[in-house]
Protein backbone atom coordinates (compact mmCIF):
# COMPACT_ATOMS: atom_id res chain seq x y z
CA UNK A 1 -76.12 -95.66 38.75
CA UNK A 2 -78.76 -96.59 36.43
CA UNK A 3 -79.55 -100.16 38.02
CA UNK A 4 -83.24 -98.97 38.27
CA UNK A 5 -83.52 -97.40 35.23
CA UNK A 6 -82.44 -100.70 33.42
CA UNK A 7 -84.34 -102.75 35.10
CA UNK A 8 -87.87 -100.56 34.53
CA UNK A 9 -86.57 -101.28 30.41
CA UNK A 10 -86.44 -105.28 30.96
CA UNK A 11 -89.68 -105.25 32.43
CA UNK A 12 -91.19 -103.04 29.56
CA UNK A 13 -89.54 -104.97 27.60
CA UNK A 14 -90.56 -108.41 28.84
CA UNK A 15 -94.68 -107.08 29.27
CA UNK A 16 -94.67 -106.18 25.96
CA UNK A 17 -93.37 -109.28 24.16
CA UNK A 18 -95.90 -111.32 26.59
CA UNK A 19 -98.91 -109.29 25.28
CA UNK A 20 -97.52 -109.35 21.12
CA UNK A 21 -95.57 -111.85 20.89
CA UNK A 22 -93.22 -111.22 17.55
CA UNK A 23 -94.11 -107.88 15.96
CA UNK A 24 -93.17 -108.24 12.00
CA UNK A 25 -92.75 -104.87 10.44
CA UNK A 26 -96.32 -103.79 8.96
CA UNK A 27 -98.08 -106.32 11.47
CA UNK A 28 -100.86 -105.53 13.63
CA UNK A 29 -99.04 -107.10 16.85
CA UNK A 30 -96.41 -104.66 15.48
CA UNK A 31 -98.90 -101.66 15.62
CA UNK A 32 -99.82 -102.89 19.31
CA UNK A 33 -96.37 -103.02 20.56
CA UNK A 34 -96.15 -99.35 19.28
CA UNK A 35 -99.24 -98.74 21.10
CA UNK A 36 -97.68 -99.89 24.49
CA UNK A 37 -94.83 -98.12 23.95
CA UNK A 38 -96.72 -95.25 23.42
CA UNK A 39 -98.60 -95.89 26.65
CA UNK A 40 -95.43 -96.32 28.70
CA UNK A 41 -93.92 -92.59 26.82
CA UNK A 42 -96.87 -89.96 27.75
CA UNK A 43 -95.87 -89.46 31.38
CA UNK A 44 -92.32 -89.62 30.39
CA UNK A 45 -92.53 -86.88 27.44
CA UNK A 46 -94.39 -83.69 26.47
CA UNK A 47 -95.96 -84.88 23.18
CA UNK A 48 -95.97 -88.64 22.01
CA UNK A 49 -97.74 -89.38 18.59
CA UNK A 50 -97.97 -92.66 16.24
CA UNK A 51 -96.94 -92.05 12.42
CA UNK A 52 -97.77 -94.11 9.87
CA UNK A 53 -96.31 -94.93 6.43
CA UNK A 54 -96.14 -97.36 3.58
CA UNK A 55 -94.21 -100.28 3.50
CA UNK A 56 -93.34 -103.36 1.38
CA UNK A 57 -91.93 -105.80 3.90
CA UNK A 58 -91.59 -108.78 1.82
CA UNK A 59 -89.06 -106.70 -0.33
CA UNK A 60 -86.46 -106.91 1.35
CA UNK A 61 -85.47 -110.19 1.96
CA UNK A 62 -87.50 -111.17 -1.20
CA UNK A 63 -84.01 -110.92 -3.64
CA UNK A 64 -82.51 -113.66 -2.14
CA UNK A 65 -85.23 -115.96 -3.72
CA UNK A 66 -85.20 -113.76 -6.55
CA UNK A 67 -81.66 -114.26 -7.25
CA UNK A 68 -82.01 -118.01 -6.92
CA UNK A 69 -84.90 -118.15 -9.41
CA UNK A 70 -82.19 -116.63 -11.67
CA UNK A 71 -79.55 -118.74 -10.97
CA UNK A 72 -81.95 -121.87 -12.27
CA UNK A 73 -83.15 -119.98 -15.16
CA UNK A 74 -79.70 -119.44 -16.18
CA UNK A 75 -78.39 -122.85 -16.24
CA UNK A 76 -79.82 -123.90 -19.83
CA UNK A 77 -79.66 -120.54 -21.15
CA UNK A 78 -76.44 -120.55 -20.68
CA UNK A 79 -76.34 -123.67 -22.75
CA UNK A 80 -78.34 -122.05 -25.69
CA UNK A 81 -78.84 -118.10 -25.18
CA UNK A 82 -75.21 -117.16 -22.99
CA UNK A 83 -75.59 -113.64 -23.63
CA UNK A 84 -79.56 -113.59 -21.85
CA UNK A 85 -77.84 -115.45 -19.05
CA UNK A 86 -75.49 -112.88 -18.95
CA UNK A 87 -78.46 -110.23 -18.75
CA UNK A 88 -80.56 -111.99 -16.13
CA UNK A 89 -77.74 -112.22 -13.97
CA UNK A 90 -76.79 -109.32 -14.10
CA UNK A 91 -80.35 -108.26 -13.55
CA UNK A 92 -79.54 -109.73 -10.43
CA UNK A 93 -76.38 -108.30 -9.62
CA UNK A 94 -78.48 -104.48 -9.76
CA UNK A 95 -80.95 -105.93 -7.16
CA UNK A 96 -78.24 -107.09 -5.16
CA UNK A 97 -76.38 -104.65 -4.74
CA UNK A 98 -79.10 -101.76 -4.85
CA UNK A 99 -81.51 -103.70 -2.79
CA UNK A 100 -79.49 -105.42 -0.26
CA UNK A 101 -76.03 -103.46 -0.19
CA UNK A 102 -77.85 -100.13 -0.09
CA UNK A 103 -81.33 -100.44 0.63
CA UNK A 104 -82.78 -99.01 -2.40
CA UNK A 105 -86.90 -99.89 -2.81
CA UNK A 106 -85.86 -101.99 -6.22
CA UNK A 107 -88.59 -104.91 -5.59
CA UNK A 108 -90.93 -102.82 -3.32
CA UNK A 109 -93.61 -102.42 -6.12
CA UNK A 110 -93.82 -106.41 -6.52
CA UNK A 111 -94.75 -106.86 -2.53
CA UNK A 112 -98.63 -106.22 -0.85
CA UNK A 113 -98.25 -102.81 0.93
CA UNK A 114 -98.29 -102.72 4.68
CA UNK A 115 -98.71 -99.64 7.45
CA UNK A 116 -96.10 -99.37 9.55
CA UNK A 117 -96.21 -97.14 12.51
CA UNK A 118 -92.79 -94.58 13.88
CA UNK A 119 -93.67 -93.66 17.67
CA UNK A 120 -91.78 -90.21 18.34
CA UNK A 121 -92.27 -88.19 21.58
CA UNK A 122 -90.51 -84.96 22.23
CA UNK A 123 -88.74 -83.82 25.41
CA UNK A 124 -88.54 -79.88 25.36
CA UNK A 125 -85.70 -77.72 27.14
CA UNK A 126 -86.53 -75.12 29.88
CA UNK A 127 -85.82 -72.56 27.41
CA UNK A 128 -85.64 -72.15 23.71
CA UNK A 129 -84.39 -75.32 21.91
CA UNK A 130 -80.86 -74.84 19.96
CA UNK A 131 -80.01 -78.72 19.59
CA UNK A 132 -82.05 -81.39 19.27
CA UNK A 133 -81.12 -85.19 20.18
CA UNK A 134 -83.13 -88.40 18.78
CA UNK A 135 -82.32 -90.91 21.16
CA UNK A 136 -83.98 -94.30 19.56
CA UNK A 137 -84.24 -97.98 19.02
CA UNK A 138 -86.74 -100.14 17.06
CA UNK A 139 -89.50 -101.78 18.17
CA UNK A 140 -89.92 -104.49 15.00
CA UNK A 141 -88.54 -108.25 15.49
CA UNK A 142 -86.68 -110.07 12.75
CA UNK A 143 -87.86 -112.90 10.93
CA UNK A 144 -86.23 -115.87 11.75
CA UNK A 145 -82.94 -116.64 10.24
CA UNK A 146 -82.71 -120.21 9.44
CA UNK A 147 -79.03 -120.56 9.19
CA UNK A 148 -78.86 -119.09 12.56
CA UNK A 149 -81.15 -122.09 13.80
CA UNK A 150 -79.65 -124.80 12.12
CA UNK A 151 -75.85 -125.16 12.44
CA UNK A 152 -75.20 -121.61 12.43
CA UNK A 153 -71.81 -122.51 12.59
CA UNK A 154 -71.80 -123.24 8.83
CA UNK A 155 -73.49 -119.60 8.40
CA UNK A 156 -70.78 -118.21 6.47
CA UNK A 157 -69.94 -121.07 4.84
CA UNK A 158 -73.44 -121.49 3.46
CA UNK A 159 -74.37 -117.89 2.96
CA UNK A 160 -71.19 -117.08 0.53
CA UNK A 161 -71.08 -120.53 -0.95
CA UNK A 162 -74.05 -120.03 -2.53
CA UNK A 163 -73.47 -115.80 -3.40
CA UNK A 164 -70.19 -116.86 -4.67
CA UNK A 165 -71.87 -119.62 -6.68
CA UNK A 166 -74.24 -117.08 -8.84
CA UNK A 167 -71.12 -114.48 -8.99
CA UNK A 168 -69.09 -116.89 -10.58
CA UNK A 169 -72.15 -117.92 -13.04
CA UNK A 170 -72.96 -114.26 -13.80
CA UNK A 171 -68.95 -113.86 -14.59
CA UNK A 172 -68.74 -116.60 -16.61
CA UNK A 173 -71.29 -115.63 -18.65
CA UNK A 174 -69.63 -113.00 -20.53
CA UNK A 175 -67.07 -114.83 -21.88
CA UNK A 176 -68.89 -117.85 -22.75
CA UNK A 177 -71.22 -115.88 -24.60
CA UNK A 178 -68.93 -113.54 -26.68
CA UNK A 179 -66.07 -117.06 -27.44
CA UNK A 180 -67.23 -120.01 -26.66
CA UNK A 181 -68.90 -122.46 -29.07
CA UNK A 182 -72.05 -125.06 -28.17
CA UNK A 183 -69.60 -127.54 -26.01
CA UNK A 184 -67.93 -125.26 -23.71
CA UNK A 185 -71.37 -123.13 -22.97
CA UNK A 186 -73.45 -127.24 -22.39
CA UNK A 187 -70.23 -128.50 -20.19
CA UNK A 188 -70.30 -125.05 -18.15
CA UNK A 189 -73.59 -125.22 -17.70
CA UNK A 190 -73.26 -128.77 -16.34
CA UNK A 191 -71.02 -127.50 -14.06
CA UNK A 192 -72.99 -124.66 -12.15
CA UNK A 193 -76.03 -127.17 -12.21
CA UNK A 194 -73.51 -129.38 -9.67
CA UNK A 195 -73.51 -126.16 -7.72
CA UNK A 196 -77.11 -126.56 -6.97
CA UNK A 197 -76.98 -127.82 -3.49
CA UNK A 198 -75.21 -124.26 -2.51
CA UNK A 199 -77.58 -122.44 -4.12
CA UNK A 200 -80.78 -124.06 -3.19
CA UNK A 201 -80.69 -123.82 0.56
CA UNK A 202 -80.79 -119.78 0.24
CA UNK A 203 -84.54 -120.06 -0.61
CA UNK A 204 -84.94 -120.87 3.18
CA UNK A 205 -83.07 -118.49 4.17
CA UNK A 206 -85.55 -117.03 6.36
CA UNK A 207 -88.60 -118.36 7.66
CA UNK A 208 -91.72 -116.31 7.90
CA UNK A 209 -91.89 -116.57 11.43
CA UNK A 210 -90.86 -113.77 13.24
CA UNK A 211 -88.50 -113.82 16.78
CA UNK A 212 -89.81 -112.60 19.99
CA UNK A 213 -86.95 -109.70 18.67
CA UNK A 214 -86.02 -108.49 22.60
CA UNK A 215 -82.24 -107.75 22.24
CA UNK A 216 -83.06 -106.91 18.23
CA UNK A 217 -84.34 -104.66 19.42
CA UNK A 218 -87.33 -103.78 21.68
CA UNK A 219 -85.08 -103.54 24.43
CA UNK A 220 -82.97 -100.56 23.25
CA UNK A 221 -86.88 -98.58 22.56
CA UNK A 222 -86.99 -99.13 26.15
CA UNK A 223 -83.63 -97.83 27.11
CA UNK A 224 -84.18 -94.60 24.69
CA UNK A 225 -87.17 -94.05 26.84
CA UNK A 226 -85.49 -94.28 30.02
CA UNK A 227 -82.73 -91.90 28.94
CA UNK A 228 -85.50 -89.68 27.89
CA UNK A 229 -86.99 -89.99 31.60
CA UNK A 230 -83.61 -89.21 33.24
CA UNK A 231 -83.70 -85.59 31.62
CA UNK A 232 -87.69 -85.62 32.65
CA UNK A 233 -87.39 -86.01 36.08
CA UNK A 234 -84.18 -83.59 36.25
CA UNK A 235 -86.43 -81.13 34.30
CA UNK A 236 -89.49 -81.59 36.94
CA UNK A 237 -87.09 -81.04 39.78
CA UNK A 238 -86.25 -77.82 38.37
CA UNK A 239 -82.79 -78.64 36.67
CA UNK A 240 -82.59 -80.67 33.23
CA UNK A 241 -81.68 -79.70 29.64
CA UNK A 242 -81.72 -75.70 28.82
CA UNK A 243 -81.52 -75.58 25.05
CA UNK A 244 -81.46 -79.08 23.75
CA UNK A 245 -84.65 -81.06 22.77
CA UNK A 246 -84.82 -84.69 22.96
CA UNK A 247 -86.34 -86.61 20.77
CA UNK A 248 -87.35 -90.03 21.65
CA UNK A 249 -87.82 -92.44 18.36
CA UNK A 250 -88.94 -96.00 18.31
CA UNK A 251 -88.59 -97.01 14.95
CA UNK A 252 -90.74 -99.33 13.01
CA UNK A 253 -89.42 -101.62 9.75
CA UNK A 254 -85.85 -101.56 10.62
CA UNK A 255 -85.74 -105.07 9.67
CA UNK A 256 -87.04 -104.51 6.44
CA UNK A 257 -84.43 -102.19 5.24
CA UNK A 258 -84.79 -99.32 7.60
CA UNK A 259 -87.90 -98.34 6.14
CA UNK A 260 -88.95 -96.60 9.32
CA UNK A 261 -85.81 -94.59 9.68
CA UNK A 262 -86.06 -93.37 6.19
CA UNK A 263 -89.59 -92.48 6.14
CA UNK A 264 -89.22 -90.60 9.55
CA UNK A 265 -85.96 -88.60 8.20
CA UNK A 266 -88.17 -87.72 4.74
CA UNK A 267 -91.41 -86.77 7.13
CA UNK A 268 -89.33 -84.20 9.81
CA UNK A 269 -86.58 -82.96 6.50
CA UNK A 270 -87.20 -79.59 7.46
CA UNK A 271 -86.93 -79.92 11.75
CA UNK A 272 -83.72 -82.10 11.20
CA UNK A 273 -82.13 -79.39 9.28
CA UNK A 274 -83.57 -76.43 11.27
CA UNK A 275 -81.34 -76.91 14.30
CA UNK A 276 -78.29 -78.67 14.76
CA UNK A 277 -79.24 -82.10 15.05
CA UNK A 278 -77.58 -85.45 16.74
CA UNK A 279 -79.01 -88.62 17.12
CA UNK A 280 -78.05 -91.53 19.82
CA UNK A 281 -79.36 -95.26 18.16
CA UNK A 282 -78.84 -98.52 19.78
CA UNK A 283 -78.60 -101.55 18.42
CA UNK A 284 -78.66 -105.55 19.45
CA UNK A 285 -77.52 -104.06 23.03
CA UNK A 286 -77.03 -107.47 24.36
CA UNK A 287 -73.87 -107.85 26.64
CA UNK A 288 -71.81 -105.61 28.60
CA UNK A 289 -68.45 -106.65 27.15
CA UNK A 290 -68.94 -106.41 23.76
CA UNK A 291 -70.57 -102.43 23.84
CA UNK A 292 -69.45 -100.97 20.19
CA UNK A 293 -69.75 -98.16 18.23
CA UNK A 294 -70.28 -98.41 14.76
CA UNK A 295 -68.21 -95.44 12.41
CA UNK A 296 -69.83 -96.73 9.53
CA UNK A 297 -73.56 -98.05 8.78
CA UNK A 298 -75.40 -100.15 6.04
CA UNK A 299 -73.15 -102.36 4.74
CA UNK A 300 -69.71 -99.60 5.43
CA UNK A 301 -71.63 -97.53 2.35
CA UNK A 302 -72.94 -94.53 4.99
CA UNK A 303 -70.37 -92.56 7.06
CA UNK A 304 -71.59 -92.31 11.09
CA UNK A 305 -70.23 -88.60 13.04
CA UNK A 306 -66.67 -90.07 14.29
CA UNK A 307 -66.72 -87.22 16.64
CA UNK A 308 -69.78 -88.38 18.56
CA UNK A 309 -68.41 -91.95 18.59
CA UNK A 310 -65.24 -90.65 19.87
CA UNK A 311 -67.01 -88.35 22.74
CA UNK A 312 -69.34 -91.77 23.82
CA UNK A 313 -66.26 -94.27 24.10
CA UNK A 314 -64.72 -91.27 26.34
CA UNK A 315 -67.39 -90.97 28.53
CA UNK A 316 -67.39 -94.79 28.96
CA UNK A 317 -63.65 -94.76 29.58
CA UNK A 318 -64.10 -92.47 31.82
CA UNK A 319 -66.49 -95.00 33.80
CA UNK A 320 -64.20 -97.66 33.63
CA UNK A 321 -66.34 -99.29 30.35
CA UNK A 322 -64.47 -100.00 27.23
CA UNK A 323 -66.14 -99.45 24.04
CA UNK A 324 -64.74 -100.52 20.92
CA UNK A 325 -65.15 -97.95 17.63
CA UNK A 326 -65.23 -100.13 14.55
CA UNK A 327 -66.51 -99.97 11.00
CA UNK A 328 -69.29 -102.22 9.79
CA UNK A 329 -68.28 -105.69 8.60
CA UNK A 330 -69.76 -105.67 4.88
CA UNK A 331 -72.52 -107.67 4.34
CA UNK A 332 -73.92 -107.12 7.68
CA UNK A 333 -76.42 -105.30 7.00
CA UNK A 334 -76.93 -101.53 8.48
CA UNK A 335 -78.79 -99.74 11.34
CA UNK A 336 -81.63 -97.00 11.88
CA UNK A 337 -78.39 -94.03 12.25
CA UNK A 338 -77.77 -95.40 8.39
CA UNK A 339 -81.16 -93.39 7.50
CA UNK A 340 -80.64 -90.63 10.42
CA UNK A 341 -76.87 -89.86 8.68
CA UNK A 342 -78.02 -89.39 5.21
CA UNK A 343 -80.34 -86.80 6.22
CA UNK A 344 -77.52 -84.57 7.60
CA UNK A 345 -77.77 -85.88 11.80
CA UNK A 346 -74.92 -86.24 13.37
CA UNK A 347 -75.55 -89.97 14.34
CA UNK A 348 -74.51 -92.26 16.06
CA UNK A 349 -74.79 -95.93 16.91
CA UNK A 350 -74.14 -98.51 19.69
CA UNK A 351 -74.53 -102.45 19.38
CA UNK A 352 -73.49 -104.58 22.58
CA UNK A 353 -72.27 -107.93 20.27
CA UNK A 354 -69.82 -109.27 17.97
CA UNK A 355 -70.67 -107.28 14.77
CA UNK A 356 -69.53 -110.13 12.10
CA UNK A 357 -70.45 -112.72 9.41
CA UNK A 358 -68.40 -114.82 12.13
CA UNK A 359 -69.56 -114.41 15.22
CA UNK A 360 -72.54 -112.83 16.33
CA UNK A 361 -74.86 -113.05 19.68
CA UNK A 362 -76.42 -116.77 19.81
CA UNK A 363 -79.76 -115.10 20.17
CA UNK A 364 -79.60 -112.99 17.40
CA UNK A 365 -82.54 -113.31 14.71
CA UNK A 366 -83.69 -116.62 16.36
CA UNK A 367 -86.51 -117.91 18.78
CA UNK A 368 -83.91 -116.93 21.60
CA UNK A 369 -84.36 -113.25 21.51
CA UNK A 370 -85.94 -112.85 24.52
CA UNK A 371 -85.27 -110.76 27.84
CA UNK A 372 -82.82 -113.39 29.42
CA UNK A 373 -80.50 -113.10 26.15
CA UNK A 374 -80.12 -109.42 27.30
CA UNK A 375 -77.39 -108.90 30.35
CA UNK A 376 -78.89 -105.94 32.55
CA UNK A 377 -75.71 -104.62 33.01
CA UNK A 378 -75.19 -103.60 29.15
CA UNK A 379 -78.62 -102.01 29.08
CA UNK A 380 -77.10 -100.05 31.98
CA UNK A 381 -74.37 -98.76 29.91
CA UNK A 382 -76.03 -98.11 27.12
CA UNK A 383 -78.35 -95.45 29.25
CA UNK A 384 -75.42 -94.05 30.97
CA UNK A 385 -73.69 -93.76 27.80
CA UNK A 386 -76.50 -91.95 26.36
CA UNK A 387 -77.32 -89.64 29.54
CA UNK A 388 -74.00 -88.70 28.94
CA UNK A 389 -73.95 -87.89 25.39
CA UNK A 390 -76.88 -86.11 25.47
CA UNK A 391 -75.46 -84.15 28.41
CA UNK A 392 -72.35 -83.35 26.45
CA UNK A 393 -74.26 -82.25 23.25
CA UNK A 394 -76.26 -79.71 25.78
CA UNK A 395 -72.99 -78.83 26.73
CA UNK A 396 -72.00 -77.82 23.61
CA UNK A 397 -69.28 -79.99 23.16
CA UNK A 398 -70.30 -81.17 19.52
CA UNK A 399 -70.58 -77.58 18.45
């Protein structure tokens, strides 16, 4: 049904990456590929503006070196001042978990300041607006994740080794500080030292390079806009949406801890919580088969509208398309609904991949996010999934 429609978002998709290349949150082929996208919005929607904010990209992903700095400070002051190893780690437990668990800005101030750039355009009903929908994607690419690259296989493996390596040094600390003389405190410390080579390869991580980010996710700003053109044309044929606005998002920063979400949620506060408001992200939409939606966001720590979910994996039942409802997997990070949620939307949010520390799309967050990683056919359903949410929010079926 939407074959066309699908297609038109590949090809936006594809023209856009060919004329930026990777678009890092704050950069200015980032700005440009909000400029296109702004281009390829004005005939589709009433109003389309660019707004900017402050960001601190290098934040985000910056505690991972942070905590391995730690970690090597630690090692001889555990041997001769336990109790400040004990402090410094867990200095570095509180970024952790504030920084990367929930998103908090705890290293922001350290990091240059960058503009980032939200494109919104607005759809309005045929009569006065009583609902409002943000349908929306992101149009920032990921840096590259190096254990994706190299023997991502061993991801896990090499992602907790070396977490579980500082836990167990920040834990030990404690105890070894309040009991233990001189030679249990110089033998311990000996023995996290050996622990080195699971610690060390975290400071790659990520590479400063960023991916051509298709799938993750300038593909699913596409799709929002074609869902977004579906109610246009119905609208210009005299039919479409009676009392329900849509919004049409692109977010920028996403993959610097949802920076654009949140600073789009604090800038329209008041219109969010004027009318009854529901929002349709998507995700790393990359195959068909594996079409889920989330119940929980960033990390499991945010609660996503179970009702919408439940409505969306109807409607794709209903069109012979399975879609899974599942919780975040912890330590997966979160989504741009996350933001959307906390500022009172009913969101919610649709991935087309394996959602795990385990197993996750071969092109995600490396130099393979392009167009070809992307199956048309899920970027079909995801636009029929959405016409039909929308549709059943206008409906009032949400109400």
């Amino acid at each position: 049904m939407h074959e066309a429609a699908a297609k038109r978002a590949l090809d936006l998709t594809r023209r856009i990456i060919d004329r930026t290349g990777p678009r890092l949150a704050g950069s200015e082929p980032c700005k440009a590929g909000a400029a296109l996208l702004a281009e390829a919005a004005k005939p589709v929607c009433d109003s389309v503006a660019a707004e900017s904010f402050v960001l601190h990209p290098g934040s985000f992903l910056g505690f991972i070196r942070v905590l391995v700095g730690i970690y090597a400070l630690s090692l001889p002051l555990l041997a001769v001042a336990p109790w400040a190893a004990a402090a410094l780690g867990s200095a570095g437990v509180a970024i952790l978990v504030l920084g990367f668990f929930l998103y908090r800005k705890v290293l922001d101030p350290f990091y240059p300041a960058l503009e980032g750039r939200n494109l919104v355009g607005r759809l309005e009903p045929r009569g006065e607006a009583r609902r409002q929908v943000i349908v929306s994607g992101h149009h920032d690419s990921a840096r590259i994740f190096n254990f994706f690259v190299d023997r991502p296989e061993l991801y896990s493996r090499r992602l907790f080794g070396g977490m579980g390596a500082f836990a167990a040094l920040w834990l030990a600390s404690f105890p070894l500080a309040a009991a233990a003389g001189p030679g249990p405190r110089i033998a311990a410390a000996t023995a996290f030292a050996l622990a080195l080579p699971l610690v060390l390869p975290l400071w790659n991580f990520a590479s400063k390079e960023g991916t051509p980010g298709a799938g993750d996710n300038l593909a699913s700003s596409a799709t929002a806009l074609e869902i977004a053109r579906v109610f246009r044309e119905r609208r210009d044929a005299g039919k479409g949406l009676e009392s329900t606005r849509l919004v049409f998002v692109s977010f920028d920063a996403e993959e610097a801890g949802l920076r654009g979400a949140r600073a789009f949620a604090e800038a329209h506060r008041a219109e969010l919580e004027a009318l009854p408001s529901f929002a349709f992200n998507m995700d790393c939409v990359y195959q068909r088969d594996k079409l889920r939606l989330l119940l929980t966001d960033l990390n499991g720590f945010v609660k996503l509208d179970a009702r919408a979910a439940e409505l969306i994996a109807a409607k794709g039942a209903s069109e012979g398309l399975q879609v899974e409802r599942l919780p975040i997997a912890f330590l997966t990070g979160g989504t741009d609904a996350a933001e959307l949620a906390k500022a009172g939307v009913r969101a919610a949010s649709l991935m087309g991949m394996d959602w795990s520390n385990e197993a996750r799309c071969s092109a995600y967050h490396t130099p393979r996010d392009t167009v070809d990683a992307i199956e048309p056919g899920a970027v079909e359903a995801a636009i029929g999934l959405g016409v039909g949410f929308v549709e059943a929010v206008e409906a009032g079926e949400l109400d």
